[in-house]
N, C-alpha and C. Protein backbone atom coordinates (compact mmCIF):
# COMPACT_ATOMS: atom_id res chain seq x y z
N UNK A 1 32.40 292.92 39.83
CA UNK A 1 32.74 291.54 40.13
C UNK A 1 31.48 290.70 40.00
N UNK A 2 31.63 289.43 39.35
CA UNK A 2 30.40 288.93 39.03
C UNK A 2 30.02 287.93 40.18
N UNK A 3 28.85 287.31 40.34
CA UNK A 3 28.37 286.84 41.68
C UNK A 3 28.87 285.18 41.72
N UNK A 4 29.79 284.62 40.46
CA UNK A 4 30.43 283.43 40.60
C UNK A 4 32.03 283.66 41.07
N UNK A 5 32.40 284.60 41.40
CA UNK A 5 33.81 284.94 42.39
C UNK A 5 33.80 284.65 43.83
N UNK A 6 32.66 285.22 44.38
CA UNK A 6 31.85 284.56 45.71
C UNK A 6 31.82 283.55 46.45
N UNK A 7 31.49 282.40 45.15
CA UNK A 7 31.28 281.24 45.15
C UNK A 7 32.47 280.25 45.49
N UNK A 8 32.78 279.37 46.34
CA UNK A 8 33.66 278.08 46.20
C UNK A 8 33.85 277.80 44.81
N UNK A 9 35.26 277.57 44.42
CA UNK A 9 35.34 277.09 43.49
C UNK A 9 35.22 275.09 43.69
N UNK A 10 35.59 274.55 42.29
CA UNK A 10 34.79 272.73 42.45
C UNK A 10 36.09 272.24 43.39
N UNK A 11 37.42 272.73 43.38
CA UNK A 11 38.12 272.11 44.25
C UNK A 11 38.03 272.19 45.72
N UNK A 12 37.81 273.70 46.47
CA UNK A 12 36.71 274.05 47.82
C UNK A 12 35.99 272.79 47.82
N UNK A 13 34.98 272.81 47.32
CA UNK A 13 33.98 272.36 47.67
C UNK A 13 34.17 271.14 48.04
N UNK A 14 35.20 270.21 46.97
CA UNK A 14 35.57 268.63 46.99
C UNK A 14 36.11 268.41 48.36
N UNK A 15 37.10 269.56 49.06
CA UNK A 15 38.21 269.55 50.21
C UNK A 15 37.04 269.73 51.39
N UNK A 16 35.95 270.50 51.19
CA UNK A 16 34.86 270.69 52.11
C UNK A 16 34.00 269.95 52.49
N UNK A 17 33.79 268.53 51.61
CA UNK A 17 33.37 267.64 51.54
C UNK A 17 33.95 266.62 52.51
N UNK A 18 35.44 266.38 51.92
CA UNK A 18 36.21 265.51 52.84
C UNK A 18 36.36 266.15 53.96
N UNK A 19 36.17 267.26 54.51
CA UNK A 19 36.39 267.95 56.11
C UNK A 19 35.22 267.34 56.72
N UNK A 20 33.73 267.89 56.02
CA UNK A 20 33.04 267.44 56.50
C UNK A 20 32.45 266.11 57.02
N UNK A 21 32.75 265.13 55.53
CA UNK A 21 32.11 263.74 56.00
C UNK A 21 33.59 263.24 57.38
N UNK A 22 34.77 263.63 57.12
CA UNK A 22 35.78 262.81 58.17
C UNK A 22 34.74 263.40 59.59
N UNK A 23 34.97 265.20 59.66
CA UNK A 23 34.42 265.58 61.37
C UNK A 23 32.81 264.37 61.46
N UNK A 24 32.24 264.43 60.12
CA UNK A 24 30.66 263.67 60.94
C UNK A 24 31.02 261.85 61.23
N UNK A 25 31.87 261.84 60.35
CA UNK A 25 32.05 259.96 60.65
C UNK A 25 33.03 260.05 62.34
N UNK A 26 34.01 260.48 62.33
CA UNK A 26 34.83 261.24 63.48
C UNK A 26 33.86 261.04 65.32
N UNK A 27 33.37 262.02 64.71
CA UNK A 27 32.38 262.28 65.48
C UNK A 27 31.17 261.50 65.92
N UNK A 28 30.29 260.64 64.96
CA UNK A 28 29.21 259.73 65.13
C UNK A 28 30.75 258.11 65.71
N UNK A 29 31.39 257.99 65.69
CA UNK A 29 32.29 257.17 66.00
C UNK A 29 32.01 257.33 67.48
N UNK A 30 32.57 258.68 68.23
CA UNK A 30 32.46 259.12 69.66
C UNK A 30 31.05 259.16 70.40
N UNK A 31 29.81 258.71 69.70
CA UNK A 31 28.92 259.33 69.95
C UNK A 31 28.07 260.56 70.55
N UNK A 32 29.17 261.24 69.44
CA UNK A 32 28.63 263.11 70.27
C UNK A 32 27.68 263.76 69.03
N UNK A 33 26.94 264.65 69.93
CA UNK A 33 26.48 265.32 69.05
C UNK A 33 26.94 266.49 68.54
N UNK A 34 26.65 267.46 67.81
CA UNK A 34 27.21 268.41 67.45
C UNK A 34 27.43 269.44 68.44
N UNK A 35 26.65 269.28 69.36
CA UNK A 35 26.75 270.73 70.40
C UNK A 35 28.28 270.04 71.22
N UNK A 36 28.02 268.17 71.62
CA UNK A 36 28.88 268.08 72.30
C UNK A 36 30.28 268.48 71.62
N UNK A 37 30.64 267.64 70.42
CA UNK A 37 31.84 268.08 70.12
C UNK A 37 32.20 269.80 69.73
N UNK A 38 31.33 270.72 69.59
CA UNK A 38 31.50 272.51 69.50
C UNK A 38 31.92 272.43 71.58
N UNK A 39 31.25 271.74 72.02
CA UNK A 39 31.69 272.48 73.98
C UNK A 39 33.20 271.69 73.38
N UNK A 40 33.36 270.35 73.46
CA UNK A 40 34.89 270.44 73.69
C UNK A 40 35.92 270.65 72.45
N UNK A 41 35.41 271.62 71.75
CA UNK A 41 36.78 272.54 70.68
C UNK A 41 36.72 273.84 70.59
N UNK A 42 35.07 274.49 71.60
CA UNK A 42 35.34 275.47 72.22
C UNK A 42 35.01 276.62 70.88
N UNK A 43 34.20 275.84 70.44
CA UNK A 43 33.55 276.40 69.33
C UNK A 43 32.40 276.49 69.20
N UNK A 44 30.70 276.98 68.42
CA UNK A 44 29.25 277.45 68.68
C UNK A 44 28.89 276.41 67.97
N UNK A 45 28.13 275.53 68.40
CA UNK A 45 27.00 274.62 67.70
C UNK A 45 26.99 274.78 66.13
N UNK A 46 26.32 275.94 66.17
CA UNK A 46 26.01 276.20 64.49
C UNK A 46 27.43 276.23 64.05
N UNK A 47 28.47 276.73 64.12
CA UNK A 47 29.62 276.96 63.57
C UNK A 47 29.69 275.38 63.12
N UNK A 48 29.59 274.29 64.13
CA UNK A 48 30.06 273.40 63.53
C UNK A 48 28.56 272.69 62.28
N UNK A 49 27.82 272.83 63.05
CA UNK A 49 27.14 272.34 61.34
C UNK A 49 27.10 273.08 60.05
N UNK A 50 27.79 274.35 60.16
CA UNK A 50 27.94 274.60 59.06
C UNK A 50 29.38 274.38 58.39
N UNK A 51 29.97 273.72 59.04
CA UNK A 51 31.08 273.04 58.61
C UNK A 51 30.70 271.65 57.96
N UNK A 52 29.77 270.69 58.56
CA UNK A 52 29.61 269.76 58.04
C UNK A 52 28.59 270.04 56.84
N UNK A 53 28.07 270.52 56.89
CA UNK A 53 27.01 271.29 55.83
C UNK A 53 27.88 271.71 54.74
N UNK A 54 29.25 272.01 55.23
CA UNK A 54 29.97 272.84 53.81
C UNK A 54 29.84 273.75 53.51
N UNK A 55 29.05 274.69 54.77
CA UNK A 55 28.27 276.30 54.32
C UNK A 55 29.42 276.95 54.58
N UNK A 56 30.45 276.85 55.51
CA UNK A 56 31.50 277.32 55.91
C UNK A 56 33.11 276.88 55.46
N UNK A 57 33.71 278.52 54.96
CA UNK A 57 34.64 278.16 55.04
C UNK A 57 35.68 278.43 56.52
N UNK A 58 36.41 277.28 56.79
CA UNK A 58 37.28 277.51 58.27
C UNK A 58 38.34 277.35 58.20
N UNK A 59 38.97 278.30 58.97
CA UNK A 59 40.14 278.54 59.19
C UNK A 59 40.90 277.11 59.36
N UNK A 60 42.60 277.49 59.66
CA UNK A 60 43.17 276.29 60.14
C UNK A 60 43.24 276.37 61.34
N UNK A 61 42.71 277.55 62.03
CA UNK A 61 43.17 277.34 63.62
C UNK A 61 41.79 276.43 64.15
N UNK A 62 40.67 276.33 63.33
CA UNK A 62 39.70 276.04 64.16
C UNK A 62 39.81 274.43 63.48
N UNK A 63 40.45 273.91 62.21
CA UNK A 63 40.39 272.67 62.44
C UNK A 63 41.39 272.04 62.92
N UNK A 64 42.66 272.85 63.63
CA UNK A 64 43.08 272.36 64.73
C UNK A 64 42.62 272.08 65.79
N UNK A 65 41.39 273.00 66.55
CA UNK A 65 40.76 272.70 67.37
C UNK A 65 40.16 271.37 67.15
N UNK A 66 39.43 271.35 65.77
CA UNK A 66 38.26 270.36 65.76
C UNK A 66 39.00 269.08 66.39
N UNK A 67 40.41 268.73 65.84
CA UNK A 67 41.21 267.79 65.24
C UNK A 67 41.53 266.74 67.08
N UNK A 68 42.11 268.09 67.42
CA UNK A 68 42.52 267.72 68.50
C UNK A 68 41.15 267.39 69.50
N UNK A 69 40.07 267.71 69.61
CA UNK A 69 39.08 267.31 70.21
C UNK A 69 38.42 265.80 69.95
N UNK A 70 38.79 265.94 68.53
CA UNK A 70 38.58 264.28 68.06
C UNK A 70 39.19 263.32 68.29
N UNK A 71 40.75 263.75 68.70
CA UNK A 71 41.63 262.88 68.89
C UNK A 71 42.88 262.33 67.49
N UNK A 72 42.50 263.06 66.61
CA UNK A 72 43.39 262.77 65.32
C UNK A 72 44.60 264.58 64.88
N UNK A 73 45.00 263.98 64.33
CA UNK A 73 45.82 265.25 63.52
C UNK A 73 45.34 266.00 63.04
N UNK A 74 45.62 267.36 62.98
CA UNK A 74 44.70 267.81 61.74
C UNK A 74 44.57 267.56 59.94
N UNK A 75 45.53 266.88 59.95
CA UNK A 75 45.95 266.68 58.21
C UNK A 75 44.94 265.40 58.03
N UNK A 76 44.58 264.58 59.20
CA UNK A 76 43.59 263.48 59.09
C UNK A 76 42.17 264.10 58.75
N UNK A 77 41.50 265.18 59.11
CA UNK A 77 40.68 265.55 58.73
C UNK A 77 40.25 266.02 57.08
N UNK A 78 41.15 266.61 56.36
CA UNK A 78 41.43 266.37 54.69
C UNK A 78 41.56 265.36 54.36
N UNK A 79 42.20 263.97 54.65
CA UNK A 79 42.52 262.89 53.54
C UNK A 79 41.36 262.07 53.36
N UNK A 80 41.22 262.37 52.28
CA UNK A 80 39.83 261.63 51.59
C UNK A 80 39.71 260.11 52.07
N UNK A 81 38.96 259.64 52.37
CA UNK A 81 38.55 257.93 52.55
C UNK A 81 38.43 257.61 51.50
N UNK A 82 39.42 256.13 51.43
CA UNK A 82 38.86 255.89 50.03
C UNK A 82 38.02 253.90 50.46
């Protein structure tokens, strides 16, 4: 198996993008920081910057968590801003 199977493909990455910038705009809205919003979704600090980072791929149970900690749906966290 070659070491570009591994890899996110360009559509990942685009959907990882919009996860990320919604949780950091989301979030800088509430004025929390990253540790605060990981205590209330009950999730590890780093877990969440590597979500906004895009280093991570996550489940749907945990951006249910995120979702509901933010106060939005989870399907709000995918839809691109335009």
């Amino acid at each position: 198996m070659s070491a570009s199977h591994n890899l996110p493909s360009e559509g990942a990455q685009n959907i990882r993008k919009v996860l990320a910038d919604n949780i950091v705009a989301l979030r800088r809205v509430k004025g929390w920081s990253q540790e605060t919003l990981a205590f209330e979704c009950g999730l590890h600090r780093t877990f969440i910057a590597h979500v906004e980072r895009r280093a991570r791929n996550i489940a749907l149970d945990n951006i249910e968590r995120i979702a509901s900690a933010l106060g939005v749906e989870p399907h709000e966290l995918l839809l691109p801003k335009s």
